[in-house]
PDB file of N, CA and C in Angstrom:
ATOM      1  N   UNK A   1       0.851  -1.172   0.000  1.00  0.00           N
ATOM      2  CA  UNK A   1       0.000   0.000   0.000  1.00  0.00           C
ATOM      3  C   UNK A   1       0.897   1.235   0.000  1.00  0.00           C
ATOM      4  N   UNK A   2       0.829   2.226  -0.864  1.00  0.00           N
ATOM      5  CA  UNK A   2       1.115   3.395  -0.709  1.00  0.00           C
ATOM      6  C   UNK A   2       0.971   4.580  -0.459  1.00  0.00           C
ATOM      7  N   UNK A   3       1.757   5.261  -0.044  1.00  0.00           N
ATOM      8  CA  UNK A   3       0.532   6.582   0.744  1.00  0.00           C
ATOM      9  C   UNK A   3       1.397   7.836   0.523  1.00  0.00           C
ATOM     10  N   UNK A   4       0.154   8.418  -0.045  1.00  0.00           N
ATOM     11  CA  UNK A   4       0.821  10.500  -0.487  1.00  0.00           C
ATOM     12  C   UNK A   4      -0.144  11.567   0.744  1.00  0.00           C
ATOM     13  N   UNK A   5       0.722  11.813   0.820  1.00  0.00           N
ATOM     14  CA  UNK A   5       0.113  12.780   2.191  1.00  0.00           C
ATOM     15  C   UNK A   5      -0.522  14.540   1.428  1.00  0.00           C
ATOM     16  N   UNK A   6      -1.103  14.818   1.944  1.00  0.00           N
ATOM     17  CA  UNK A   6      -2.174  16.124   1.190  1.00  0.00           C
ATOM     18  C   UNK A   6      -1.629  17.008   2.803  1.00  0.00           C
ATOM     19  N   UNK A   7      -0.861  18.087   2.499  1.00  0.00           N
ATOM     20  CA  UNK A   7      -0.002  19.152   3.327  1.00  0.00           C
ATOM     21  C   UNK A   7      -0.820  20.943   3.216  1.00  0.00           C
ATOM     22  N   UNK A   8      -0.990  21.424   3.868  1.00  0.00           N
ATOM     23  CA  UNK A   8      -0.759  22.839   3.591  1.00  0.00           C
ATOM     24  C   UNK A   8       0.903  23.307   3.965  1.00  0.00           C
ATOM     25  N   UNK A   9       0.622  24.448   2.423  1.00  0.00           N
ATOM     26  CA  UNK A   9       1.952  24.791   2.843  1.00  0.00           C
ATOM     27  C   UNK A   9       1.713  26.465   3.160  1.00  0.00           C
ATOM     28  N   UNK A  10       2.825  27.299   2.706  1.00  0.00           N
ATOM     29  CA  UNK A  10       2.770  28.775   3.332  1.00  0.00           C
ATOM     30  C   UNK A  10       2.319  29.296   1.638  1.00  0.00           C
ATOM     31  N   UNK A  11       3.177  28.682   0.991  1.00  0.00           N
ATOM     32  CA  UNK A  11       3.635  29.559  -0.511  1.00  0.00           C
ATOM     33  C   UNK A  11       3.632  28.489  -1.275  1.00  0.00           C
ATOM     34  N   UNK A  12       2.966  28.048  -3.025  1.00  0.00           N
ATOM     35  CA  UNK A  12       3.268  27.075  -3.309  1.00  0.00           C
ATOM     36  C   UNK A  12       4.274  27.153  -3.901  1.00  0.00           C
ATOM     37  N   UNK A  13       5.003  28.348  -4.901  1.00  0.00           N
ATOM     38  CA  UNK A  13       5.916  28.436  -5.086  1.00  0.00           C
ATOM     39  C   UNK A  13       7.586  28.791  -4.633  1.00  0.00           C
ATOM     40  N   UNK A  14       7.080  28.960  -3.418  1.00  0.00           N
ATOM     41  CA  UNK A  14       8.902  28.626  -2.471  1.00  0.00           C
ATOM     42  C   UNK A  14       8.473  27.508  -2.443  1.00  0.00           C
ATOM     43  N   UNK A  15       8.053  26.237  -2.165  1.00  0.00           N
ATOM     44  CA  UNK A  15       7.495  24.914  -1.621  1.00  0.00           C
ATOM     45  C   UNK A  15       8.281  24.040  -3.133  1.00  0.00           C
ATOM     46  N   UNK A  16       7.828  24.902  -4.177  1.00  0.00           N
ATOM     47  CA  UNK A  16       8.202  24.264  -5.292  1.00  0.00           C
ATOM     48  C   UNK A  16       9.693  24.230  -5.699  1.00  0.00           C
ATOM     49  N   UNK A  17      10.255  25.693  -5.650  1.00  0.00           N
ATOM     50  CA  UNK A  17      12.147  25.480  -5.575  1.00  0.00           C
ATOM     51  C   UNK A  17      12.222  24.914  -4.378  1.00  0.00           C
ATOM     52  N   UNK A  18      11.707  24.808  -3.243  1.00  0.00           N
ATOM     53  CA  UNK A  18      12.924  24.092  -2.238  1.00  0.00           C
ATOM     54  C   UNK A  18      12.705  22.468  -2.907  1.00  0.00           C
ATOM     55  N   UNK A  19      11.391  21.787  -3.109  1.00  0.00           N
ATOM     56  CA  UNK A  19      11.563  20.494  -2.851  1.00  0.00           C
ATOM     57  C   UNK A  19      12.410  20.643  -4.466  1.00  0.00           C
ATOM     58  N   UNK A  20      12.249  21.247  -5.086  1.00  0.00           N
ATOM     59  CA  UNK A  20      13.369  21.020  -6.913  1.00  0.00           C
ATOM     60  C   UNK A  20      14.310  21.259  -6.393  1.00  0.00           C
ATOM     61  N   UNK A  21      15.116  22.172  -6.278  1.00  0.00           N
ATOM     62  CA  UNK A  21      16.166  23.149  -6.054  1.00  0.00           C
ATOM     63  C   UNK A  21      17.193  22.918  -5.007  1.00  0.00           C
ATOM     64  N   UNK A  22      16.375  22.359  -4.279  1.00  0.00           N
ATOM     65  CA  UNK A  22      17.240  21.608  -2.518  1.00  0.00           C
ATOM     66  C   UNK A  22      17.086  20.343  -2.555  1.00  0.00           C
ATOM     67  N   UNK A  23      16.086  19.840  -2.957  1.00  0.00           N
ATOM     68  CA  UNK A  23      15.967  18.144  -2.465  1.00  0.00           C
ATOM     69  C   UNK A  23      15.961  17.637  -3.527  1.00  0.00           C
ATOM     70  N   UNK A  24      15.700  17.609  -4.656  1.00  0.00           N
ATOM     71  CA  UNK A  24      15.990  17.499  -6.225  1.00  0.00           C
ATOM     72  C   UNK A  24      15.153  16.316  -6.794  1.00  0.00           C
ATOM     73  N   UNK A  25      13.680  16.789  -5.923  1.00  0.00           N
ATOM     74  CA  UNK A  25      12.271  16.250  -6.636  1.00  0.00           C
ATOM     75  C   UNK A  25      11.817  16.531  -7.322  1.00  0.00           C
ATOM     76  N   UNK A  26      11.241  15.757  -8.087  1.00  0.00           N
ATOM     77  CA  UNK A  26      10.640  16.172  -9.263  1.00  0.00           C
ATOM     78  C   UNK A  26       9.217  17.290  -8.650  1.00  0.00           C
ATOM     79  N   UNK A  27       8.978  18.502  -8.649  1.00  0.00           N
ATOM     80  CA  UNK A  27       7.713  19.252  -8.474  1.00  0.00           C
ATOM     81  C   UNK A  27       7.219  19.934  -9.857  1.00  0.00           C
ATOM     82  N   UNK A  28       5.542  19.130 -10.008  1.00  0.00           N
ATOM     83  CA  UNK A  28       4.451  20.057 -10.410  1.00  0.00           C
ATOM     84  C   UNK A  28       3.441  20.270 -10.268  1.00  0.00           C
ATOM     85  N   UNK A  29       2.869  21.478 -10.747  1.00  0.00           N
ATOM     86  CA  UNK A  29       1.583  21.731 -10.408  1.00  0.00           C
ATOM     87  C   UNK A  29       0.412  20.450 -10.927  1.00  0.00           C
ATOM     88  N   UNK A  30      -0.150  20.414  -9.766  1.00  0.00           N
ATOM     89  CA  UNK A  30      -1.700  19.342  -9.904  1.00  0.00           C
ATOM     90  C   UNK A  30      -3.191  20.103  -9.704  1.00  0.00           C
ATOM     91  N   UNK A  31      -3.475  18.941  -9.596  1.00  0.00           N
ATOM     92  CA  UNK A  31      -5.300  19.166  -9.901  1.00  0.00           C
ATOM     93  C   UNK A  31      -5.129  20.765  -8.808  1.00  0.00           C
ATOM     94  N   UNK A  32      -6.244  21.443  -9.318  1.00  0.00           N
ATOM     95  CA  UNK A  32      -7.202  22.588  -7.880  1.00  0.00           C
ATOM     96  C   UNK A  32      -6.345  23.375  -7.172  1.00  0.00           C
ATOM     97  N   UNK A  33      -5.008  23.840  -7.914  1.00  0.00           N
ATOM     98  CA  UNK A  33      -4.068  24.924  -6.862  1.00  0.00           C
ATOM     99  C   UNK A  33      -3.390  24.035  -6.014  1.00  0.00           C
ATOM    100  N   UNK A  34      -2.682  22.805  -6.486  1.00  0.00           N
ATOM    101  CA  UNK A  34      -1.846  22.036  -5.222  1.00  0.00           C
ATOM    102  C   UNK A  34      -0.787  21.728  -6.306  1.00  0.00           C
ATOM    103  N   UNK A  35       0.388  21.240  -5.187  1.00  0.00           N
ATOM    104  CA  UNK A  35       1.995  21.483  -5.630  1.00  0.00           C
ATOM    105  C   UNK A  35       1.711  19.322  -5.370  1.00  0.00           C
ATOM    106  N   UNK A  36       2.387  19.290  -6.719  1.00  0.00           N
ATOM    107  CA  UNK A  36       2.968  17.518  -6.562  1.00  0.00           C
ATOM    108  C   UNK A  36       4.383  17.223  -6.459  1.00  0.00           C
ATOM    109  N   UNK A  37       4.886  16.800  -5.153  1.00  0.00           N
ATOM    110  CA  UNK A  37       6.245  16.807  -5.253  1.00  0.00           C
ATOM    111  C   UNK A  37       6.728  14.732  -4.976  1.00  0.00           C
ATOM    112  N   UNK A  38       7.482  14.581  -5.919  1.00  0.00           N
ATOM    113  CA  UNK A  38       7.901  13.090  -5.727  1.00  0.00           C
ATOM    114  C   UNK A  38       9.642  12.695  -5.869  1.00  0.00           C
ATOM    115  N   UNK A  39       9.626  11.783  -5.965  1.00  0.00           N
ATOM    116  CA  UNK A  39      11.095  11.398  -5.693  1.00  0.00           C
ATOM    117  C   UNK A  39      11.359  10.120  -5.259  1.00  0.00           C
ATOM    118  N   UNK A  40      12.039   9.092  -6.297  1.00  0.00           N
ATOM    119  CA  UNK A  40      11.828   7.653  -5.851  1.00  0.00           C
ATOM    120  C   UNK A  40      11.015   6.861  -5.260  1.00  0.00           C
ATOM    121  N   UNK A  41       9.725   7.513  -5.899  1.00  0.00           N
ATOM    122  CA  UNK A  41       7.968   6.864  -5.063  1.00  0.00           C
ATOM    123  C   UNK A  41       7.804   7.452  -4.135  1.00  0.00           C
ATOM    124  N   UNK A  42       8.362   8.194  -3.412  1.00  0.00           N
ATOM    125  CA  UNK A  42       7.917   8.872  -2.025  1.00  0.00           C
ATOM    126  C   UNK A  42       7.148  10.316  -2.609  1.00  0.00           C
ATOM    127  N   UNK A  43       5.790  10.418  -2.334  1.00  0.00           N
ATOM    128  CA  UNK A  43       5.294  11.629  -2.897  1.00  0.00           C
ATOM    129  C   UNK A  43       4.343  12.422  -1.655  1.00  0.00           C
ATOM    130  N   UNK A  44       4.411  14.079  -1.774  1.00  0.00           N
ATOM    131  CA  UNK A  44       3.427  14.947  -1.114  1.00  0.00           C
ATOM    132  C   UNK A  44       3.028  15.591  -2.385  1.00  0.00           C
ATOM    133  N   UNK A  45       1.456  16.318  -1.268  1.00  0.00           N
ATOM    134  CA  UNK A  45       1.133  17.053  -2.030  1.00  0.00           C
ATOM    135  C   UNK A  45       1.028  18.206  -1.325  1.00  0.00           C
ATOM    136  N   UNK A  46       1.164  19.348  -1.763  1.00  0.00           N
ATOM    137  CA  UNK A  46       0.834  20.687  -1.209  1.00  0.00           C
ATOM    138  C   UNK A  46      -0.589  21.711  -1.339  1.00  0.00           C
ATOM    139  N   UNK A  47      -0.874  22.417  -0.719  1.00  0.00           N
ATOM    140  CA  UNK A  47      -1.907  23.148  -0.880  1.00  0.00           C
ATOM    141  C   UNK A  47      -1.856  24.411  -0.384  1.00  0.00           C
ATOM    142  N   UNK A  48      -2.614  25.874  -0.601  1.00  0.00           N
ATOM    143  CA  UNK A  48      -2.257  27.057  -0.159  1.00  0.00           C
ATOM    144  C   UNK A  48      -3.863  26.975   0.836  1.00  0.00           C
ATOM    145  N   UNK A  49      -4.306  25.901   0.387  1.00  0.00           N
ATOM    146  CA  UNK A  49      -5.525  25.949   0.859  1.00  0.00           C
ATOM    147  C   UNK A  49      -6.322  25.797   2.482  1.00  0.00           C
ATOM    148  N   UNK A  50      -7.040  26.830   3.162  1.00  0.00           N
ATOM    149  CA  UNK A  50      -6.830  26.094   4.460  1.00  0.00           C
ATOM    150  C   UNK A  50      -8.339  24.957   4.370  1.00  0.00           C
ATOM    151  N   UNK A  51      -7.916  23.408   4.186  1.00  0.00           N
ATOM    152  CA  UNK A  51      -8.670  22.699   3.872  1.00  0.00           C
ATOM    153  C   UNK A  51      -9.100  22.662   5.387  1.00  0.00           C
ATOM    154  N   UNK A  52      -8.780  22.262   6.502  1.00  0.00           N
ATOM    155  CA  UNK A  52      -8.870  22.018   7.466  1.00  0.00           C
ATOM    156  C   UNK A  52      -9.268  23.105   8.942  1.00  0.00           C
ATOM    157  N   UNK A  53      -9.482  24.162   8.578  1.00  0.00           N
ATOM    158  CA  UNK A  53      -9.506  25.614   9.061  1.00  0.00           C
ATOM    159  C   UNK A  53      -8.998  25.583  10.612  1.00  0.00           C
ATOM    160  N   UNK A  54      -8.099  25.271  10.105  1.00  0.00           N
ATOM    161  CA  UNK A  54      -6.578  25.633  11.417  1.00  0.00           C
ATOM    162  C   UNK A  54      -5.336  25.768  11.299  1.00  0.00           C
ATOM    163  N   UNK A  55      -4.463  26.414  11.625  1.00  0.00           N
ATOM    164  CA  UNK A  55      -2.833  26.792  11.588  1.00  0.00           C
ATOM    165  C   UNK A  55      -2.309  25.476  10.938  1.00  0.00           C
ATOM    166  N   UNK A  56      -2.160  25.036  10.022  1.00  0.00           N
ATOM    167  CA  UNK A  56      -0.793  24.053   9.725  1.00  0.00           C
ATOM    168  C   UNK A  56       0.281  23.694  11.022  1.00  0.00           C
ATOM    169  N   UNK A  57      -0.055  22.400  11.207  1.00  0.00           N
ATOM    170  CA  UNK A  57       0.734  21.547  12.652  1.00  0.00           C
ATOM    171  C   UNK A  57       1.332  20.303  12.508  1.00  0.00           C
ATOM    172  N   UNK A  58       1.915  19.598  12.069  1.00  0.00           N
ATOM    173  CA  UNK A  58       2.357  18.552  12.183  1.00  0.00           C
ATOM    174  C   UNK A  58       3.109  18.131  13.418  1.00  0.00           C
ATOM    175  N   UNK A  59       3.200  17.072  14.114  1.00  0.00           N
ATOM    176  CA  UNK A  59       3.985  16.871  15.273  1.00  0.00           C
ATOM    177  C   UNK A  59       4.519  15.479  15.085  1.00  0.00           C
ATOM    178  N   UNK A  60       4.906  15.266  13.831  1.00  0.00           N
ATOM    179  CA  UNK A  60       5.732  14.034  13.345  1.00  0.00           C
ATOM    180  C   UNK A  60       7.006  14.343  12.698  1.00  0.00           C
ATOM    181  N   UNK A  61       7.693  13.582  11.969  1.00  0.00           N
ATOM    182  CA  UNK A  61       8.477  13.703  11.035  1.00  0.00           C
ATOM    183  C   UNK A  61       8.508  12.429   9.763  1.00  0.00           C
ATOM    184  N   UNK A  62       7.937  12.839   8.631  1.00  0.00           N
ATOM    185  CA  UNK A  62       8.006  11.845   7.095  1.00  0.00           C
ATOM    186  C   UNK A  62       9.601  11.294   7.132  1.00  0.00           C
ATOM    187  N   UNK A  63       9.026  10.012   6.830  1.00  0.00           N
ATOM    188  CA  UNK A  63      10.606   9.423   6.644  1.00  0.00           C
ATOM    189  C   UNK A  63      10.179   8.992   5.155  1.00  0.00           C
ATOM    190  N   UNK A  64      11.712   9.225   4.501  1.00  0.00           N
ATOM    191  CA  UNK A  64      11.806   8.545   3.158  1.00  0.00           C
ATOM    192  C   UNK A  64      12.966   7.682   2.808  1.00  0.00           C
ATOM    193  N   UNK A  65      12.589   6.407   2.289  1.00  0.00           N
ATOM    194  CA  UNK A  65      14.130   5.494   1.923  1.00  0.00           C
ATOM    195  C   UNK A  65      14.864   5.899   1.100  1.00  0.00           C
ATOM    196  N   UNK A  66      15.652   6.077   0.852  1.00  0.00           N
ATOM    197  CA  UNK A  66      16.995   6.538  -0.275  1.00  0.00           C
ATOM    198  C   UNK A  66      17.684   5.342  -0.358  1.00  0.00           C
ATOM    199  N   UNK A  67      18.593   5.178  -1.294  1.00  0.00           N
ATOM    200  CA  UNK A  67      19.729   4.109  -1.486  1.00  0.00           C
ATOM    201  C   UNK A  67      20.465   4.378  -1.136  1.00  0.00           C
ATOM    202  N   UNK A  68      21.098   5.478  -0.782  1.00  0.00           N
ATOM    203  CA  UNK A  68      22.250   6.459  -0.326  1.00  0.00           C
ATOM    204  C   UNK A  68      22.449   7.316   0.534  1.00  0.00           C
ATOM    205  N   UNK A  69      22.224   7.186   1.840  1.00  0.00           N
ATOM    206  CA  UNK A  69      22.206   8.047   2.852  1.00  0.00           C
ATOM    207  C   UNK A  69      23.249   9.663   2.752  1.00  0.00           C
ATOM    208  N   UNK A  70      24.175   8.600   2.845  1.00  0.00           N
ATOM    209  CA  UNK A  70      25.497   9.445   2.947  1.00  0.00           C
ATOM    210  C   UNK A  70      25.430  10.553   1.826  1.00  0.00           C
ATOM    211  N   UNK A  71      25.363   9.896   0.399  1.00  0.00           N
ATOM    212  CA  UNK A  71      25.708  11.012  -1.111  1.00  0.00           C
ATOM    213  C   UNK A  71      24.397  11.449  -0.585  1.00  0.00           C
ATOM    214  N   UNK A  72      23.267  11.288  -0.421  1.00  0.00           N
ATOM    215  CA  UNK A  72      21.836  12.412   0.093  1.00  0.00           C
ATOM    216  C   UNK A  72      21.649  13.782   0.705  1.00  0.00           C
ATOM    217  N   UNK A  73      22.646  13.122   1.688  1.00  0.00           N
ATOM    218  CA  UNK A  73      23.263  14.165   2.495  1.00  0.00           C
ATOM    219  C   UNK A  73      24.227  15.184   2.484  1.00  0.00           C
ATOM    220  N   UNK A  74      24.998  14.373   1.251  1.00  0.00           N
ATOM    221  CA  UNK A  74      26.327  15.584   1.016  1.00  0.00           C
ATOM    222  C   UNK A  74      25.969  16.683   0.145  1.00  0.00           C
ATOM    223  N   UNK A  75      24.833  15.865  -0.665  1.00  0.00           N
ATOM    224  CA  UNK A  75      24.044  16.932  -1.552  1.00  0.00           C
ATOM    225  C   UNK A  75      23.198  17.919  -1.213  1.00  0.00           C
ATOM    226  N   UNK A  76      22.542  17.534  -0.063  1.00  0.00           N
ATOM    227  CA  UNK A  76      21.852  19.036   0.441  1.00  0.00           C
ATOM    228  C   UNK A  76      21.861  19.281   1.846  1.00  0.00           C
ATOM    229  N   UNK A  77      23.196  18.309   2.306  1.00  0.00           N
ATOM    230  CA  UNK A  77      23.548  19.534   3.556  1.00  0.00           C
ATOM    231  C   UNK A  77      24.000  21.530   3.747  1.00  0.00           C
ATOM    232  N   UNK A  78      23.995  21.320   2.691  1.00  0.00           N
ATOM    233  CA  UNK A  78      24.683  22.802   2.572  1.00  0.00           C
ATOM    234  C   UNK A  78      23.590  23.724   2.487  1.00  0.00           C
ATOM    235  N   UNK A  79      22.612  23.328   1.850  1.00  0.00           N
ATOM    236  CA  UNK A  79      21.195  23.647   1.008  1.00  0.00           C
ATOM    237  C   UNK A  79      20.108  23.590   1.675  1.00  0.00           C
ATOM    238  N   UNK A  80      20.239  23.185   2.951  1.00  0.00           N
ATOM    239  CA  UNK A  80      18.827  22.619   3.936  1.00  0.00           C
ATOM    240  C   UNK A  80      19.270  22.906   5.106  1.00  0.00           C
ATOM    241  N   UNK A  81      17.768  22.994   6.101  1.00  0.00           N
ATOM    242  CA  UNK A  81      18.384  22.983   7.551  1.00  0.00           C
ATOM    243  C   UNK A  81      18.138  22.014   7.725  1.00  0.00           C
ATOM    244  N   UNK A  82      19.193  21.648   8.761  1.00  0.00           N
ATOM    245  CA  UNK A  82      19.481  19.961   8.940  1.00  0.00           C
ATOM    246  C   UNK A  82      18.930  20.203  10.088  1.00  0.00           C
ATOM    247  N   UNK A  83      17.892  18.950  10.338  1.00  0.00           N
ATOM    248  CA  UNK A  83      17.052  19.112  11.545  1.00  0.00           C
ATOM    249  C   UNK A  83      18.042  18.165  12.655  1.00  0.00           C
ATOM    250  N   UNK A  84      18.774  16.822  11.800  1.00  0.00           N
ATOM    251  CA  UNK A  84      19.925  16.444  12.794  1.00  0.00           C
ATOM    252  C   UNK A  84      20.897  15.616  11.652  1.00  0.00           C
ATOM    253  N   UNK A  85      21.852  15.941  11.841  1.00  0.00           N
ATOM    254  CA  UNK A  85      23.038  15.241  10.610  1.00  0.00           C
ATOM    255  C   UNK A  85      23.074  13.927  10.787  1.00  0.00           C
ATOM    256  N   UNK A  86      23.518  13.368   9.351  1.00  0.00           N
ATOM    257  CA  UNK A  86      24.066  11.935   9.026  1.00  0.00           C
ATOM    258  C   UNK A  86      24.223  11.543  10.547  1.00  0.00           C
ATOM    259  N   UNK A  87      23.488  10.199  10.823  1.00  0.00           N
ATOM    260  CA  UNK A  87      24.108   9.436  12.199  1.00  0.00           C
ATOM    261  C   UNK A  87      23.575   8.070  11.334  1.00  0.00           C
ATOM    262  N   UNK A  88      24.416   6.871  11.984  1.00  0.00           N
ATOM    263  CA  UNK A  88      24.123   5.533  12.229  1.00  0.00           C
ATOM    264  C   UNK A  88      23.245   5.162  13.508  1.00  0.00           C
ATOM    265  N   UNK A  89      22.120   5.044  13.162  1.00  0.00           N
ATOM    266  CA  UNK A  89      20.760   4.575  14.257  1.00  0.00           C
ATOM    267  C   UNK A  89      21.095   3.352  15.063  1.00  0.00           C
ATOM    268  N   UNK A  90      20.804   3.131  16.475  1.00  0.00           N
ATOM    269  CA  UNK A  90      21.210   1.996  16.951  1.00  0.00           C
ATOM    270  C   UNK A  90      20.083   0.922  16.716  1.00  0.00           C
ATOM    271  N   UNK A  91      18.950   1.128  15.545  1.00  0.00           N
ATOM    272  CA  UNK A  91      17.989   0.355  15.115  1.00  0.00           C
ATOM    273  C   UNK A  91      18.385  -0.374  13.041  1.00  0.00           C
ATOM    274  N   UNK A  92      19.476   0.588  13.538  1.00  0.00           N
ATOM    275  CA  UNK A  92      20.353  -0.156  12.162  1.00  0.00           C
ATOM    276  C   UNK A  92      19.966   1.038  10.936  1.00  0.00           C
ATOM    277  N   UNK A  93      19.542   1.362  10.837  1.00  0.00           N
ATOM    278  CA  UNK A  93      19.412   2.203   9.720  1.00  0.00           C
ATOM    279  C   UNK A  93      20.394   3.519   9.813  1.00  0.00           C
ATOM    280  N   UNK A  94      20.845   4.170   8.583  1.00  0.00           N
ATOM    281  CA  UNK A  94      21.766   5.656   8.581  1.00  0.00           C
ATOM    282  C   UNK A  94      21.123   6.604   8.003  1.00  0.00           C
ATOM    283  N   UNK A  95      20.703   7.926   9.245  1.00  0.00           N
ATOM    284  CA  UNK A  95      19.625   8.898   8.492  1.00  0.00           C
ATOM    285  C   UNK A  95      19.806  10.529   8.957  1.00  0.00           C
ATOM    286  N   UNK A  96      19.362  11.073   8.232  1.00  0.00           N
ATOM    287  CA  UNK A  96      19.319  12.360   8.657  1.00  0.00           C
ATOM    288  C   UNK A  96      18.126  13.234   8.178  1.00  0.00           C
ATOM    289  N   UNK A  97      18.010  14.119   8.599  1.00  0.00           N
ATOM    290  CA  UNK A  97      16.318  14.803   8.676  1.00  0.00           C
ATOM    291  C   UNK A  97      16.872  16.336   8.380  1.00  0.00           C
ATOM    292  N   UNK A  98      16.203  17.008   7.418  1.00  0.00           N
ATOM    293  CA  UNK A  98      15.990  18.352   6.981  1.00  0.00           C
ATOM    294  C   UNK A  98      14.913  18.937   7.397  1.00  0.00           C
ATOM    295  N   UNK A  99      14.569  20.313   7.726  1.00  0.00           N
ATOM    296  CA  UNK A  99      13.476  21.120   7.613  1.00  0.00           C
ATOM    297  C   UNK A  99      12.626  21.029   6.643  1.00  0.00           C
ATOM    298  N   UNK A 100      11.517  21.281   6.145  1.00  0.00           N
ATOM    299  CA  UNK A 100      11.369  22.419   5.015  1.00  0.00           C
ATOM    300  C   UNK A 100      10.776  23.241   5.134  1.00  0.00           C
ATOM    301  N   UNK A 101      10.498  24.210   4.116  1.00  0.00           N
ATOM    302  CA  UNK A 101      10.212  25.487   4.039  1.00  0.00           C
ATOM    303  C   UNK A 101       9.266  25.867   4.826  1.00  0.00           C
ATOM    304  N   UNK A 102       8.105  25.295   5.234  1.00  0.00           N
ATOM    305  CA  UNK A 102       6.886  25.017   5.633  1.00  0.00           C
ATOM    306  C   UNK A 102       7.240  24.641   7.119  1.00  0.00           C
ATOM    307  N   UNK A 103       8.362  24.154   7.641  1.00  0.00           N
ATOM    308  CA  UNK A 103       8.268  23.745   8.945  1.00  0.00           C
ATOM    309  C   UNK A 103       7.948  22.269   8.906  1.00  0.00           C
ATOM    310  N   UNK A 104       8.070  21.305   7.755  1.00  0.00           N
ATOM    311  CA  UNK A 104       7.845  20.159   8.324  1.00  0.00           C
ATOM    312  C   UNK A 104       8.957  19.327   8.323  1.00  0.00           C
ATOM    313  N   UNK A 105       9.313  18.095   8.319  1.00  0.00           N
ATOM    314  CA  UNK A 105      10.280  17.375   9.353  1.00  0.00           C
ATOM    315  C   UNK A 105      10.496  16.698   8.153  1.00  0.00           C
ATOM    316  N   UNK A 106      11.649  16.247   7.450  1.00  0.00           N
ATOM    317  CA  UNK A 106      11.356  14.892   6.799  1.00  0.00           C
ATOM    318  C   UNK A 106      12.980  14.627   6.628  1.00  0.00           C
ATOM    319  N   UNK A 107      12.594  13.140   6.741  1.00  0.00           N
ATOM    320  CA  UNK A 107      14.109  12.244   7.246  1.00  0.00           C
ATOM    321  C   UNK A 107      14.386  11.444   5.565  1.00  0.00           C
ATOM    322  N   UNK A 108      15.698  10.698   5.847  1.00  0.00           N
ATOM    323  CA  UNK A 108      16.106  10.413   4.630  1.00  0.00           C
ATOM    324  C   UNK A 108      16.528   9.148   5.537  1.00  0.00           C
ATOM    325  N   UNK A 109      16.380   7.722   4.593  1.00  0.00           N
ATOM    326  CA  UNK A 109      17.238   6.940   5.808  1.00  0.00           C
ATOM    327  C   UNK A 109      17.576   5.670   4.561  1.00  0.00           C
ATOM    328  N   UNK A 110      18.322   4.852   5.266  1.00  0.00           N
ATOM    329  CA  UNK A 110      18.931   3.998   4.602  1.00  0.00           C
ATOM    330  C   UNK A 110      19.305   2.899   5.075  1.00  0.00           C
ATOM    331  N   UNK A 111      18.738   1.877   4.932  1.00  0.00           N
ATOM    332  CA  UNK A 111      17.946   0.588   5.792  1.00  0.00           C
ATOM    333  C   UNK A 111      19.738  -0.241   5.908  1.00  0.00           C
ATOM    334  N   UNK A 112      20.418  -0.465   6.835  1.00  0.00           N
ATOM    335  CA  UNK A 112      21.524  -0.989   7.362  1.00  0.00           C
ATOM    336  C   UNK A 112      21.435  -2.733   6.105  1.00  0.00           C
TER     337      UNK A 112
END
């Protein structure tokens, strides 16, 4: 089963260079004013919309698999706020987590 998560964001177009420009997903515009951003099957969607009529909150963090922890990281550490750098997990996996633009959490990891 796969699953795309439906986000508000602030702006769809900062939303759109960071996930191109920094994380080097493929982003375009979709159905009704929402941003499609993907990248090795892992996909969001964005919205300016307040579907939900409350402040934008998340209190998680999206994890996504990569093949490559390490080259992931070298590529947009410079480019992102690193919410916590490259570590080796004592659950076996090697990951690290960026901001984005929006304030949400999302990890990169790489199954040991």
């Amino acid at each position: 089963m796969s699953l795309t998560l439906l986000l508000r964001c602030h702006d769809l177009a900062q939303t759109q260079r960071f996930y191109a420009d920094v994380l080097g997903f493929a982003a375009a515009h979709s159905a009704e004013g929402t941003l499609t951003v993907e990248k090795q099957g892992g996909k969001l969607i964005f919205t300016q919309q307040d579907l939900w009529q409350s402040p934008p909150t998340c209190s998680g963090t999206f994890y996504f698999a990569v093949p490559d922890a390490a080259a992931y990281y070298t590529a947009v550490k410079d480019k992102a706020s690193i919410a916590w750098p490259l570590q080796q997990m004592p659950y076996g996996s090697s990951e690290f987590a960026v901001v984005d633009c929006n304030g949400y959490h999302l990890a990169f990891r790489q199954q040991a």
